[in-house]
PDB file of N, CA and C in Angstrom:
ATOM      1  N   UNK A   1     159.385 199.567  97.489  1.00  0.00           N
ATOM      2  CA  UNK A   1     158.138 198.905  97.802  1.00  0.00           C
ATOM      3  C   UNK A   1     158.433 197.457  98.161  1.00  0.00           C
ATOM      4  N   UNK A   2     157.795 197.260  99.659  1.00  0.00           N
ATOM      5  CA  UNK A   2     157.900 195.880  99.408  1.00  0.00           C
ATOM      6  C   UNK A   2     157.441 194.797  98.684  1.00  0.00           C
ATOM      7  N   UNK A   3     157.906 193.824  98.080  1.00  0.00           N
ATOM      8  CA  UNK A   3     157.011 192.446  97.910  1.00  0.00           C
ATOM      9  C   UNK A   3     156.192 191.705  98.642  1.00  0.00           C
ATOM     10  N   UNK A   4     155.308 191.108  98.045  1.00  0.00           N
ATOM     11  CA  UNK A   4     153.857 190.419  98.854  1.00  0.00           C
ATOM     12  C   UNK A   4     154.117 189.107  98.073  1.00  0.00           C
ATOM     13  N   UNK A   5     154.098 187.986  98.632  1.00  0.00           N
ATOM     14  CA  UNK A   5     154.547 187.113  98.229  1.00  0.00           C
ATOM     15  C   UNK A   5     152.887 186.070  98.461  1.00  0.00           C
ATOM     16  N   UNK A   6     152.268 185.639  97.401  1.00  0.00           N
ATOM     17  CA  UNK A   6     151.136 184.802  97.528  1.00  0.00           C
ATOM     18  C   UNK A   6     151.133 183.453  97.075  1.00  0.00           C
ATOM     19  N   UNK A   7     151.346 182.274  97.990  1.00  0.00           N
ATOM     20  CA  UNK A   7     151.766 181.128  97.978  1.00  0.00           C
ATOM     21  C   UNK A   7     150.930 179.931  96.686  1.00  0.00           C
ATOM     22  N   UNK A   8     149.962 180.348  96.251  1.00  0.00           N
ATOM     23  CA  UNK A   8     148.810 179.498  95.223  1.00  0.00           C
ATOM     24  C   UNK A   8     148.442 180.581  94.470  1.00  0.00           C
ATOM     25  N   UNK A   9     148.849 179.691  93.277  1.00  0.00           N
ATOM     26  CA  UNK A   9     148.329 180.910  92.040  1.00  0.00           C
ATOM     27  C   UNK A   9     146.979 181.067  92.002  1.00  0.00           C
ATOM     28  N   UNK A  10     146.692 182.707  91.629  1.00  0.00           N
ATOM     29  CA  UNK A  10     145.392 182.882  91.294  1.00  0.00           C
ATOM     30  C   UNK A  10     144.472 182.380  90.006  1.00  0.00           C
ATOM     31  N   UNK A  11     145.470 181.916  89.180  1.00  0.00           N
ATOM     32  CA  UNK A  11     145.107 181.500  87.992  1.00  0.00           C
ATOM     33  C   UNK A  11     146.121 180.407  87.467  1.00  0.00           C
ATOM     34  N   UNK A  12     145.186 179.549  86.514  1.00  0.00           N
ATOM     35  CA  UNK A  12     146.174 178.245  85.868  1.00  0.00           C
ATOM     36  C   UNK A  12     147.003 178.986  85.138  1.00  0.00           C
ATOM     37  N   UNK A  13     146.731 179.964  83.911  1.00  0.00           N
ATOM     38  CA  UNK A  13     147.481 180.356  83.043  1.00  0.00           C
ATOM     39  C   UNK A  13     148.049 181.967  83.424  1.00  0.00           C
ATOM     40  N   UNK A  14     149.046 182.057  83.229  1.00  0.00           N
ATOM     41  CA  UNK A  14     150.177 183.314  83.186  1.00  0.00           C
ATOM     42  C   UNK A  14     150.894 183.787  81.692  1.00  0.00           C
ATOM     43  N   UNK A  15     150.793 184.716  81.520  1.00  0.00           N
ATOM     44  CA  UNK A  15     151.292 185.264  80.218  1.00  0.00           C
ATOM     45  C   UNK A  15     152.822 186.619  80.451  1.00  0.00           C
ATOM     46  N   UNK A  16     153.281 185.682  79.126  1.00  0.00           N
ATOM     47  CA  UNK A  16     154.711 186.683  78.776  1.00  0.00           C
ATOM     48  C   UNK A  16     155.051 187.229  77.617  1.00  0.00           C
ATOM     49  N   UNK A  17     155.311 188.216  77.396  1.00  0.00           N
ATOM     50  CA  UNK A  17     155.369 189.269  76.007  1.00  0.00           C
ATOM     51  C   UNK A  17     157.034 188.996  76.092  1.00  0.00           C
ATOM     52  N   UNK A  18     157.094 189.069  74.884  1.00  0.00           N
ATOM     53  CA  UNK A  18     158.609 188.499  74.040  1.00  0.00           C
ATOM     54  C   UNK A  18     158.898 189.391  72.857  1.00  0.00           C
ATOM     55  N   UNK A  19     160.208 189.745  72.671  1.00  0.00           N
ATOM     56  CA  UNK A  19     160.406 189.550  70.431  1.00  0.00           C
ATOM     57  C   UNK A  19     159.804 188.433  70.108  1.00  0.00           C
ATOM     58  N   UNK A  20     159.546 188.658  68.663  1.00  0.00           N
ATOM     59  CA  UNK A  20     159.316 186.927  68.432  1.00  0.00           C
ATOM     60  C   UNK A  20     160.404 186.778  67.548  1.00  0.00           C
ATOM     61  N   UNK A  21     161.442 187.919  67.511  1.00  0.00           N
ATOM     62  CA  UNK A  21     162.973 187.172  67.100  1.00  0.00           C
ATOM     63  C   UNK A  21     163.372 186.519  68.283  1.00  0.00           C
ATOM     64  N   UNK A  22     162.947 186.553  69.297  1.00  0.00           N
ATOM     65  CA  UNK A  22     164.037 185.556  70.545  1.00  0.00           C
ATOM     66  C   UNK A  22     163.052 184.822  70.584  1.00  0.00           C
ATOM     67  N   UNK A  23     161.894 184.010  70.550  1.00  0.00           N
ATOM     68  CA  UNK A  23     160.988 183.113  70.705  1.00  0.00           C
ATOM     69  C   UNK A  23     161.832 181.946  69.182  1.00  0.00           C
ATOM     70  N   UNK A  24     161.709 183.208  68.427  1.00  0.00           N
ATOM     71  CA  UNK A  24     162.439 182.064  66.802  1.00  0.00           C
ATOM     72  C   UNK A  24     163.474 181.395  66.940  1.00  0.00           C
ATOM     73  N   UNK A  25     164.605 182.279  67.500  1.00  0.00           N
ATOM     74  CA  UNK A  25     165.916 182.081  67.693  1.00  0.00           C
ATOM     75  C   UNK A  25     166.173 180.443  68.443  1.00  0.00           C
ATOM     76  N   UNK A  26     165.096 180.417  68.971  1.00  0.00           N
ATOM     77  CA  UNK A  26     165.174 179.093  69.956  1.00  0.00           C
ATOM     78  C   UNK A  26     165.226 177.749  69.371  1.00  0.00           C
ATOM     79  N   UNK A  27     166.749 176.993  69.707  1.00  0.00           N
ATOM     80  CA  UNK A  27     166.320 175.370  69.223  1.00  0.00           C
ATOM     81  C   UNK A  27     165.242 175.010  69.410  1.00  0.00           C
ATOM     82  N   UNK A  28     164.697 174.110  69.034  1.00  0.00           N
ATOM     83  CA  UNK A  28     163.390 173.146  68.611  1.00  0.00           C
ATOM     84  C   UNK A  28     163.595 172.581  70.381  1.00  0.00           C
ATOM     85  N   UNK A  29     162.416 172.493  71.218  1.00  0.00           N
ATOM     86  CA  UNK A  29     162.495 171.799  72.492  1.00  0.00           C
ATOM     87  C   UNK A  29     163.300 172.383  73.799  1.00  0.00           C
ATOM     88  N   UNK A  30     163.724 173.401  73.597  1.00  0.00           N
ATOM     89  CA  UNK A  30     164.782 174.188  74.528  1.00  0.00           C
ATOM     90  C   UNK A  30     163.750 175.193  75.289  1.00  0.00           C
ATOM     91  N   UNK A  31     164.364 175.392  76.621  1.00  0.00           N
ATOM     92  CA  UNK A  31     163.618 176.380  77.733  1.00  0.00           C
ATOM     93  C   UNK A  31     164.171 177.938  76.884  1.00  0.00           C
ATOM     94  N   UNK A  32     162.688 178.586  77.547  1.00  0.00           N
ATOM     95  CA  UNK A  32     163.054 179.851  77.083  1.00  0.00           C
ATOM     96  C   UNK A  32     163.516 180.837  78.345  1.00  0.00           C
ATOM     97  N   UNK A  33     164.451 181.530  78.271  1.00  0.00           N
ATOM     98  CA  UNK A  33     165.063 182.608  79.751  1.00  0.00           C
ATOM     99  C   UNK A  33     165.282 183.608  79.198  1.00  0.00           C
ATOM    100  N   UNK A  34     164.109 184.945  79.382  1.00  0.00           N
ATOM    101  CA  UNK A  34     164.162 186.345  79.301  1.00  0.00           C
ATOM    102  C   UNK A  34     165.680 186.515  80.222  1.00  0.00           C
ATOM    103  N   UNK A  35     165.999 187.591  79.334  1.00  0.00           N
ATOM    104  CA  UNK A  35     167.440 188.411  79.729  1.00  0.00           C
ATOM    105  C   UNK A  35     167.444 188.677  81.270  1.00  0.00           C
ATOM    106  N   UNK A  36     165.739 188.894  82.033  1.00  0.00           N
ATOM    107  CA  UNK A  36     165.609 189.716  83.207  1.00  0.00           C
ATOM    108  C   UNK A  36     166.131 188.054  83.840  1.00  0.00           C
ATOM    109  N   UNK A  37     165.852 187.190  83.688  1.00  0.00           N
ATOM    110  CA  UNK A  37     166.499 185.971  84.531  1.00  0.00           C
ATOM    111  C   UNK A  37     167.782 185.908  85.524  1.00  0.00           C
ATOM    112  N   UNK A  38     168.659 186.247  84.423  1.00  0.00           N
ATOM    113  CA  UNK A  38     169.870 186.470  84.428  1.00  0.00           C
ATOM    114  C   UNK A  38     170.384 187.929  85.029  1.00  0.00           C
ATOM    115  N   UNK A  39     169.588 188.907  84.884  1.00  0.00           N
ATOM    116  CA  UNK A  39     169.755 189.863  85.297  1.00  0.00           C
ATOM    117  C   UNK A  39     168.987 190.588  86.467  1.00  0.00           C
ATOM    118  N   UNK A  40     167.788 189.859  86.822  1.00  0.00           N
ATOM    119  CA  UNK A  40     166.656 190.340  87.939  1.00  0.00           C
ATOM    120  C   UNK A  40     166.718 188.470  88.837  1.00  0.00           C
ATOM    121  N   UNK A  41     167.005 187.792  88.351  1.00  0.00           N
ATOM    122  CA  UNK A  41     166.511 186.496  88.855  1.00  0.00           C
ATOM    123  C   UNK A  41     165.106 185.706  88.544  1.00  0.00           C
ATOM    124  N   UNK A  42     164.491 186.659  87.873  1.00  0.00           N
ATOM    125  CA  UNK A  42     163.456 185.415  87.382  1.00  0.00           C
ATOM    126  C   UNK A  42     162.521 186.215  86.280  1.00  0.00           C
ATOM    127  N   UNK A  43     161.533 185.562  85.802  1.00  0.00           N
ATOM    128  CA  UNK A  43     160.847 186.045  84.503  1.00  0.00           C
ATOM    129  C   UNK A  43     160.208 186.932  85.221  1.00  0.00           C
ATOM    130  N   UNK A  44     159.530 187.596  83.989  1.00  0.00           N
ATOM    131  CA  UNK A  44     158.516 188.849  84.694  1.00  0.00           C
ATOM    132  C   UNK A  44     157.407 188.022  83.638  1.00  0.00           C
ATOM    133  N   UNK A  45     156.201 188.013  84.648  1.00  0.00           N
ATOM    134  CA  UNK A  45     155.021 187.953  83.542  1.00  0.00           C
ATOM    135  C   UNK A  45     153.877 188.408  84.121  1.00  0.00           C
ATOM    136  N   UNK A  46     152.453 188.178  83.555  1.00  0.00           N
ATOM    137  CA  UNK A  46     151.180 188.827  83.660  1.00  0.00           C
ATOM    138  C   UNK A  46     150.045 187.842  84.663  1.00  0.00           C
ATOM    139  N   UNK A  47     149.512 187.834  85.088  1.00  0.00           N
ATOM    140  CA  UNK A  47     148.538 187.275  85.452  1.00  0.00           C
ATOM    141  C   UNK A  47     146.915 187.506  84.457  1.00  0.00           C
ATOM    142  N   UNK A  48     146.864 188.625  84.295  1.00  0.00           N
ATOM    143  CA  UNK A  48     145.567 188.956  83.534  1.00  0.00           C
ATOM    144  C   UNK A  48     145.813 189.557  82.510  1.00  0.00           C
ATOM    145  N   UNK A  49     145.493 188.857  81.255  1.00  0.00           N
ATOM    146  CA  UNK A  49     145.548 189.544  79.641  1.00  0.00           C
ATOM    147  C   UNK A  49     145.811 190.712  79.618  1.00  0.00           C
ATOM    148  N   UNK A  50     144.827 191.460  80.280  1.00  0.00           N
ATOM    149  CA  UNK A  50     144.392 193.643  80.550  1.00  0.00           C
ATOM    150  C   UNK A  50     145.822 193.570  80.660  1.00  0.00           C
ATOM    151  N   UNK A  51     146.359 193.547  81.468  1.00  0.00           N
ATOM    152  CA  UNK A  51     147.703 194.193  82.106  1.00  0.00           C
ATOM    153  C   UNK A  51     148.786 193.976  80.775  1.00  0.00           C
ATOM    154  N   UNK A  52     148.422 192.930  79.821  1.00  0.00           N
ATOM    155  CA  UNK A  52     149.482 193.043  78.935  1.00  0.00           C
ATOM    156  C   UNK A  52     149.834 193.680  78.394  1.00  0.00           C
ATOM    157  N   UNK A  53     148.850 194.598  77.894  1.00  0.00           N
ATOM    158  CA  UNK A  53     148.230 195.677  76.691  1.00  0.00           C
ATOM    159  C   UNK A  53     149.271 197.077  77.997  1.00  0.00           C
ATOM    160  N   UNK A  54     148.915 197.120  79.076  1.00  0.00           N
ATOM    161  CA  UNK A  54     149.374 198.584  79.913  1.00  0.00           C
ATOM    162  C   UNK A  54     150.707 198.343  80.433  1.00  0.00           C
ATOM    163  N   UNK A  55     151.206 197.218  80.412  1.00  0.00           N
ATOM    164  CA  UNK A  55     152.874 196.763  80.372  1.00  0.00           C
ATOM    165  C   UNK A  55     153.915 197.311  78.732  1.00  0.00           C
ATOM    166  N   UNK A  56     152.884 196.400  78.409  1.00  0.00           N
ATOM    167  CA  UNK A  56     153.859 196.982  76.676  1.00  0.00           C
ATOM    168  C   UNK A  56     153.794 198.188  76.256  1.00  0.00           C
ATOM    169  N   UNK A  57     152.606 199.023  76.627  1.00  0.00           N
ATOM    170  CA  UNK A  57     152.425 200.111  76.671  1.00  0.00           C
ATOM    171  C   UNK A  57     153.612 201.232  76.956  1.00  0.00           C
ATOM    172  N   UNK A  58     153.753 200.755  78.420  1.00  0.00           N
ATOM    173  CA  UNK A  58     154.907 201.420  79.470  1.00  0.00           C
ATOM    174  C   UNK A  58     155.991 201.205  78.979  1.00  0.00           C
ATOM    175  N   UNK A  59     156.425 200.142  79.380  1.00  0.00           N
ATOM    176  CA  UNK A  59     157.679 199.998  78.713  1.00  0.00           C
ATOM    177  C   UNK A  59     158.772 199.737  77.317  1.00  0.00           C
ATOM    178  N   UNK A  60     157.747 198.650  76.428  1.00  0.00           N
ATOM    179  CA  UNK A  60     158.076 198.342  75.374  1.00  0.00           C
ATOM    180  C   UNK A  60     157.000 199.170  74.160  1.00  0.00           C
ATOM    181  N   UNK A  61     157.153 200.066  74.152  1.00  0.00           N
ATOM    182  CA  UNK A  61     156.276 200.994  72.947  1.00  0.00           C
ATOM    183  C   UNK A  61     156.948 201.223  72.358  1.00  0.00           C
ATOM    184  N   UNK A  62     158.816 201.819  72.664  1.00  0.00           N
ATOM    185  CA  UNK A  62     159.773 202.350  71.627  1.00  0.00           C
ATOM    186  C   UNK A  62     160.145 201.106  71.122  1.00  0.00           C
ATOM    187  N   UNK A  63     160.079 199.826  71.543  1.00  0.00           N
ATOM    188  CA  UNK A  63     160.796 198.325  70.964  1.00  0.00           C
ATOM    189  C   UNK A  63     160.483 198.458  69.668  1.00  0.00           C
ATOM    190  N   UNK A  64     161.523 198.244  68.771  1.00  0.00           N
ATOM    191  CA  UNK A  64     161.399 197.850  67.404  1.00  0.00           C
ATOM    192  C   UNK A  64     160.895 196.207  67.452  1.00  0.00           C
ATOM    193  N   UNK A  65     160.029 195.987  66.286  1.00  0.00           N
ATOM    194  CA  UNK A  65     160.180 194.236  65.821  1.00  0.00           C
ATOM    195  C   UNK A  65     158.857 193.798  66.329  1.00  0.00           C
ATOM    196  N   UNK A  66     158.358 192.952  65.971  1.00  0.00           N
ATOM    197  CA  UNK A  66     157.511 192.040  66.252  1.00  0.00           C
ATOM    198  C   UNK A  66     157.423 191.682  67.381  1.00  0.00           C
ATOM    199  N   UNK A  67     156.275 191.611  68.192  1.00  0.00           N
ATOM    200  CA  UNK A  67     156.310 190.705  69.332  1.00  0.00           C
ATOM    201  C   UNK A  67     154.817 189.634  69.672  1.00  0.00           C
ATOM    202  N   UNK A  68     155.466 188.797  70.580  1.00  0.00           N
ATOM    203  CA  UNK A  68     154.571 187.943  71.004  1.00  0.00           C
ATOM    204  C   UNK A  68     154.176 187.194  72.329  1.00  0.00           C
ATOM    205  N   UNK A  69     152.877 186.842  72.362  1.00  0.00           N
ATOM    206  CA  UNK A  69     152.613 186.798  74.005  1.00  0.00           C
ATOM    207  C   UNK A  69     152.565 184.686  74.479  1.00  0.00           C
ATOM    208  N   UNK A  70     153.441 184.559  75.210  1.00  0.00           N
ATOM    209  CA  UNK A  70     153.620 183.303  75.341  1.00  0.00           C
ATOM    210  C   UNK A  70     152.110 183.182  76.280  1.00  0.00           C
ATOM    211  N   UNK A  71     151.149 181.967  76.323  1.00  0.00           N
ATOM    212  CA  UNK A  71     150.645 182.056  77.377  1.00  0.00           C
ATOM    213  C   UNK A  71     151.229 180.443  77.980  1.00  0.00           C
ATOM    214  N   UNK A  72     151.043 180.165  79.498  1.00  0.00           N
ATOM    215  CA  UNK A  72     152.036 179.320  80.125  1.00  0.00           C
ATOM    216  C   UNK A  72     150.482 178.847  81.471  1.00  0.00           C
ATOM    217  N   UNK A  73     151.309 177.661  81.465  1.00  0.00           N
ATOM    218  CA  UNK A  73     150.143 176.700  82.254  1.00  0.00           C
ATOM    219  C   UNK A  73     151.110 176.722  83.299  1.00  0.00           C
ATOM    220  N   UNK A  74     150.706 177.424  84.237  1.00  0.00           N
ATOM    221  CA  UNK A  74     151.497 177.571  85.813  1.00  0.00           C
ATOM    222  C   UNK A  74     151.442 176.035  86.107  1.00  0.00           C
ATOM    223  N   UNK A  75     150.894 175.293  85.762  1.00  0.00           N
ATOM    224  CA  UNK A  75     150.651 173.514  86.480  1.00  0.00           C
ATOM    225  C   UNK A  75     152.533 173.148  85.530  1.00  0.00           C
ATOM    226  N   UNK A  76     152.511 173.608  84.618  1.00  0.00           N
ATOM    227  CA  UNK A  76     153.760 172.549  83.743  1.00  0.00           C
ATOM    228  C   UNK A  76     154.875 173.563  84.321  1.00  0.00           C
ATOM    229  N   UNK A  77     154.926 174.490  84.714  1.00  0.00           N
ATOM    230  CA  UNK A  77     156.247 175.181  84.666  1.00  0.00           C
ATOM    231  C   UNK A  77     156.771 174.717  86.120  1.00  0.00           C
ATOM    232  N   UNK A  78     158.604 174.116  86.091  1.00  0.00           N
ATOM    233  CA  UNK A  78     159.128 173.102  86.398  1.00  0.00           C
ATOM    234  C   UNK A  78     159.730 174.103  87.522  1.00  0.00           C
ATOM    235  N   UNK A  79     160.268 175.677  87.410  1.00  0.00           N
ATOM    236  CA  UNK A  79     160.261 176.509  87.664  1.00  0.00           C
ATOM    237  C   UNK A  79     159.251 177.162  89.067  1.00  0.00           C
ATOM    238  N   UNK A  80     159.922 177.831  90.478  1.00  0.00           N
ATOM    239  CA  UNK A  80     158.716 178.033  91.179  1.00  0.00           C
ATOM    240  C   UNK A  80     158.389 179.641  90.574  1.00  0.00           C
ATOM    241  N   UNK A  81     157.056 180.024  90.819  1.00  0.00           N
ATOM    242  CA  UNK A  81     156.061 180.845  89.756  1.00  0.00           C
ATOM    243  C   UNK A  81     155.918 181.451  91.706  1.00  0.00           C
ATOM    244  N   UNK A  82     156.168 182.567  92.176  1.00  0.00           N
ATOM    245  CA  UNK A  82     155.870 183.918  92.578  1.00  0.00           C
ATOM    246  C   UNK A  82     155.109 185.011  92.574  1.00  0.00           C
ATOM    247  N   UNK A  83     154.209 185.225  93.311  1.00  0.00           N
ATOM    248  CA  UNK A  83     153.366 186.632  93.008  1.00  0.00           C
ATOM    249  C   UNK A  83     153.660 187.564  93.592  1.00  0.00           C
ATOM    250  N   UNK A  84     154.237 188.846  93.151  1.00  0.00           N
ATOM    251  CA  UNK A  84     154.631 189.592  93.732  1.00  0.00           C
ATOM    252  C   UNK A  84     154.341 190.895  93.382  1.00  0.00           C
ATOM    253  N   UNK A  85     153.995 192.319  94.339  1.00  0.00           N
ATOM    254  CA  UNK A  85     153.680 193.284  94.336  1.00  0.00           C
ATOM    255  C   UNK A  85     154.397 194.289  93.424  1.00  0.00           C
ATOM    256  N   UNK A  86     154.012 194.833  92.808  1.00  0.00           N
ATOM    257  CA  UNK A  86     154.717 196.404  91.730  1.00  0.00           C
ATOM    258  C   UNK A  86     153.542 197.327  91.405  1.00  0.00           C
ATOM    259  N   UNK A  87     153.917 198.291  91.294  1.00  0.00           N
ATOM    260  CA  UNK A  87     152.874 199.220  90.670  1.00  0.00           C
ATOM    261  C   UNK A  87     151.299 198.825  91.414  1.00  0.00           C
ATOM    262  N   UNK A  88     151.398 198.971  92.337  1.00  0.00           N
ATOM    263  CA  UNK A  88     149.715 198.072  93.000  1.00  0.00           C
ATOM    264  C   UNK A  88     149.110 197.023  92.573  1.00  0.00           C
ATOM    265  N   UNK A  89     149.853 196.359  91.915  1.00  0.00           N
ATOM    266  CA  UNK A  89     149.334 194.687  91.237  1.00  0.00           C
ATOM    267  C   UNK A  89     150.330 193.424  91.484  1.00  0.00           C
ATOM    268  N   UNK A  90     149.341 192.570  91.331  1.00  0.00           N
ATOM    269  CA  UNK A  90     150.444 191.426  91.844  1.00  0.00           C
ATOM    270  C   UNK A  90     150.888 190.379  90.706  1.00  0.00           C
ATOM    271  N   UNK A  91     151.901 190.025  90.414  1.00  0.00           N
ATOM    272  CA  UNK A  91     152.485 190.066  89.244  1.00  0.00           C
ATOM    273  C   UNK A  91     153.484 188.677  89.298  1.00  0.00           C
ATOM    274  N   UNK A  92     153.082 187.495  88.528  1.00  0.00           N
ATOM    275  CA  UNK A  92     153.431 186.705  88.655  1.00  0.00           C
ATOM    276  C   UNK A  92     155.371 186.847  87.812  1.00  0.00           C
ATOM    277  N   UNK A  93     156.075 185.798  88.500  1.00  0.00           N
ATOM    278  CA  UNK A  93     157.559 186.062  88.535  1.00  0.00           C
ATOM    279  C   UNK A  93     158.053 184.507  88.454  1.00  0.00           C
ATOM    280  N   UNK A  94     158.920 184.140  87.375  1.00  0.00           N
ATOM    281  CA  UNK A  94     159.322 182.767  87.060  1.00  0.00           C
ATOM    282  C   UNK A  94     160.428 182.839  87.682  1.00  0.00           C
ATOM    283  N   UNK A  95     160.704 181.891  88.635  1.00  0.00           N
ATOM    284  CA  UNK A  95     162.563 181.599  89.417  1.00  0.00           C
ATOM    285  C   UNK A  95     163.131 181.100  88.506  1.00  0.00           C
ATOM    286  N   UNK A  96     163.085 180.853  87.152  1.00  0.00           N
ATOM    287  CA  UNK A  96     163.440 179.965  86.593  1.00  0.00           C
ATOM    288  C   UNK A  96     163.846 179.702  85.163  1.00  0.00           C
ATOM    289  N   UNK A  97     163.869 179.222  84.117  1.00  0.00           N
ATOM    290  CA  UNK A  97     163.654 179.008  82.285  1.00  0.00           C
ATOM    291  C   UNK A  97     162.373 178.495  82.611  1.00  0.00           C
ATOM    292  N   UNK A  98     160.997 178.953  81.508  1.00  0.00           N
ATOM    293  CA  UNK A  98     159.924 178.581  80.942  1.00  0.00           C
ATOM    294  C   UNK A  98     160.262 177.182  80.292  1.00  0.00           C
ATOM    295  N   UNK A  99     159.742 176.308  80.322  1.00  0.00           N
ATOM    296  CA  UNK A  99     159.643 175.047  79.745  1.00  0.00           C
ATOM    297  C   UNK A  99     158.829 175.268  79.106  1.00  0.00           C
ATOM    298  N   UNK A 100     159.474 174.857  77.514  1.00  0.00           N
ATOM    299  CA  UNK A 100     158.280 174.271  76.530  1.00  0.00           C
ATOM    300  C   UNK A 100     157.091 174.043  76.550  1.00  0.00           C
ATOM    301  N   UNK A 101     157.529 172.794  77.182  1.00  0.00           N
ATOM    302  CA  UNK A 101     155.767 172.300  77.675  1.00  0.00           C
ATOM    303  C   UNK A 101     154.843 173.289  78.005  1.00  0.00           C
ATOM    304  N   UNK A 102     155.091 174.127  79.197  1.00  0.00           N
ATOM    305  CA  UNK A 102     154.390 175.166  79.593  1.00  0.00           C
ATOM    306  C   UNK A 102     153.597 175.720  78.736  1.00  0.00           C
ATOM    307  N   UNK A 103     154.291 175.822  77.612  1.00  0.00           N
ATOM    308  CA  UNK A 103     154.002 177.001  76.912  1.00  0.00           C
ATOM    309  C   UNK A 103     152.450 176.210  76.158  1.00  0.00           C
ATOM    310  N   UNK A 104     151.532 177.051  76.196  1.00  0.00           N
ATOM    311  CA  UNK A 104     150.182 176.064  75.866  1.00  0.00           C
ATOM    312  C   UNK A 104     149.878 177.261  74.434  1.00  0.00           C
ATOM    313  N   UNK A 105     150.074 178.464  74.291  1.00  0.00           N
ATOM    314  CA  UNK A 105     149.793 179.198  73.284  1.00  0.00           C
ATOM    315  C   UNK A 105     150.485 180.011  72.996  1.00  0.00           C
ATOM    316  N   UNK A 106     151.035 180.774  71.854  1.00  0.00           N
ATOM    317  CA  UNK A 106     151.838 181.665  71.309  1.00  0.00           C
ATOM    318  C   UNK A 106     151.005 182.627  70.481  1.00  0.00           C
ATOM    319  N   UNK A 107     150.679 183.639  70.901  1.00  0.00           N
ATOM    320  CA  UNK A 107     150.247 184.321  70.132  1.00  0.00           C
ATOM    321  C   UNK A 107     150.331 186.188  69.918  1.00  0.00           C
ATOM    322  N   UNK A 108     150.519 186.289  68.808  1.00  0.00           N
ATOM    323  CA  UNK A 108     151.151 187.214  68.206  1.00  0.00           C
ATOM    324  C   UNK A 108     150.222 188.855  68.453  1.00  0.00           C
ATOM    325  N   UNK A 109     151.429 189.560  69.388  1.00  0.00           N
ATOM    326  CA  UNK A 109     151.186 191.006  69.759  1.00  0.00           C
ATOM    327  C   UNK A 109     150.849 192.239  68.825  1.00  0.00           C
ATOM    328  N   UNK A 110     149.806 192.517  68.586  1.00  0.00           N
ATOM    329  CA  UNK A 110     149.966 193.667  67.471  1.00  0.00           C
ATOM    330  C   UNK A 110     149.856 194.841  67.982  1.00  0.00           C
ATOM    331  N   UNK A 111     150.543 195.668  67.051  1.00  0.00           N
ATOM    332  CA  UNK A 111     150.295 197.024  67.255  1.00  0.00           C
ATOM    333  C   UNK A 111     149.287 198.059  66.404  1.00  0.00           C
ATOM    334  N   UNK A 112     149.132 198.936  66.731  1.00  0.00           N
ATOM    335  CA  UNK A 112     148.350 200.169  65.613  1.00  0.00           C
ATOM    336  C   UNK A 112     149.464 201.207  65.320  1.00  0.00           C
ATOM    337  N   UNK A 113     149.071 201.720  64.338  1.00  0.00           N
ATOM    338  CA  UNK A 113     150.193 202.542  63.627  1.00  0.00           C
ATOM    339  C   UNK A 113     150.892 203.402  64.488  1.00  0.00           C
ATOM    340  N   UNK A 114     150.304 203.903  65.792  1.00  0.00           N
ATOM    341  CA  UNK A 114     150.960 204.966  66.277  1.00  0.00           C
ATOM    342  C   UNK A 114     151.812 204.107  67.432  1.00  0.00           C
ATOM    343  N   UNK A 115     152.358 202.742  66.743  1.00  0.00           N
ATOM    344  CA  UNK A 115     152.855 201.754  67.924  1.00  0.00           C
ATOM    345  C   UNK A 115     152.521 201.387  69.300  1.00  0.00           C
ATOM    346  N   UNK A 116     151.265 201.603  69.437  1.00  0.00           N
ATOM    347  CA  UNK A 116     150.490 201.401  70.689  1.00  0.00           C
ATOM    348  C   UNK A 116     150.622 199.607  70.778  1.00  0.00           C
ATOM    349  N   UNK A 117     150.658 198.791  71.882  1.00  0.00           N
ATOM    350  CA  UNK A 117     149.789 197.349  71.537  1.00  0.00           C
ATOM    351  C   UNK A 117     148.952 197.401  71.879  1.00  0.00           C
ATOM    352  N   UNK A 118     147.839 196.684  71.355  1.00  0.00           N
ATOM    353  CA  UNK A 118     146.594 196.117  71.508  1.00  0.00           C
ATOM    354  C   UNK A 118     146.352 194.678  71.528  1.00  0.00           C
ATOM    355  N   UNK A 119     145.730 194.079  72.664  1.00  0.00           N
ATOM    356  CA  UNK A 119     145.520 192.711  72.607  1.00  0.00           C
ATOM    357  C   UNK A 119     144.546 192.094  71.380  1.00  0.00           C
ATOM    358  N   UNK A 120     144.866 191.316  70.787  1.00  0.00           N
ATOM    359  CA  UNK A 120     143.445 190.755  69.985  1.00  0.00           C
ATOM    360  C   UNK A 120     142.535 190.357  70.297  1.00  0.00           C
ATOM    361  N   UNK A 121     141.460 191.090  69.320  1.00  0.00           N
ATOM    362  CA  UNK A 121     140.044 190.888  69.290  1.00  0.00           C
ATOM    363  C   UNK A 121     139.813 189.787  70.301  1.00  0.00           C
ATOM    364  N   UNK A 122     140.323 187.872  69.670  1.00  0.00           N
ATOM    365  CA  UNK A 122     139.984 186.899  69.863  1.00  0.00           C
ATOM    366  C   UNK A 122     140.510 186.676  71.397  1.00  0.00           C
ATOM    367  N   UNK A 123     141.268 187.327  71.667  1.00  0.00           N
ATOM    368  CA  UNK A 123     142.399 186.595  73.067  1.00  0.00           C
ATOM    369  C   UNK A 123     141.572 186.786  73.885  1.00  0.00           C
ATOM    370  N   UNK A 124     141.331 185.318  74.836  1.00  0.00           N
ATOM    371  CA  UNK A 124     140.852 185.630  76.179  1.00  0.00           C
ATOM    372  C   UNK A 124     141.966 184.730  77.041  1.00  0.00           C
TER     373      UNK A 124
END
């Protein structure tokens, strides 16, 4: 499939699902770089909350451990931010390490017993 590449984000904020053992692991003030960086060339993240819940779903349901959803102010990330086509959605993509700064909220992914995630109640 090709990529669709959309030059102005649709939204200020973009969200990324993590361990929150690799969110911990992190010195105090240090950029954060998902493994796919290094291995795809840039972050994978969400544009719209919904999609978080049918991402983790898909892929990360067997993940052991805790996880958590960074949310990120496309204005601070130092990094150029990409929208690009998969699965019929367009799907924002970090060239780059997440900066700190960016990061405007952290908040914690839960699951239900049959390891499903579910976004929280409160998250908008």
């Amino acid at each position: 499939m090709s990529s669709q590449l959309v030059l102005d984000s649709p939204t200020a904020l973009i969200y990324h699902m993590l361990p929150q053992t690799a969110w911990e692991a992190l010195p105090a003030g240090s950029p954060y770089a998902a493994g796919t960086l290094a291995d795809e060339g840039f972050v994978h993240c969400t544009g719209e909350p919904s999609l978080l819940e049918t991402v983790a779903n898909r892929f990360y349901r067997q993940e052991p451990g805790a996880w958590l959803i960074l949310v990120l102010a496309v204005d601070k990330l130092t990094a150029p931010v990409r929208w690009e086509a998969a699965d019929g959605q367009l799907f924002p993509h970090v060239y780059g390490p997440i900066d700190r700064e960016a990061v405007v909220n952290v908040v914690s992914f839960p699951r239900s017993i049959d390891g499903g995630y579910h976004l929280p109640e409160d998250f908008a």
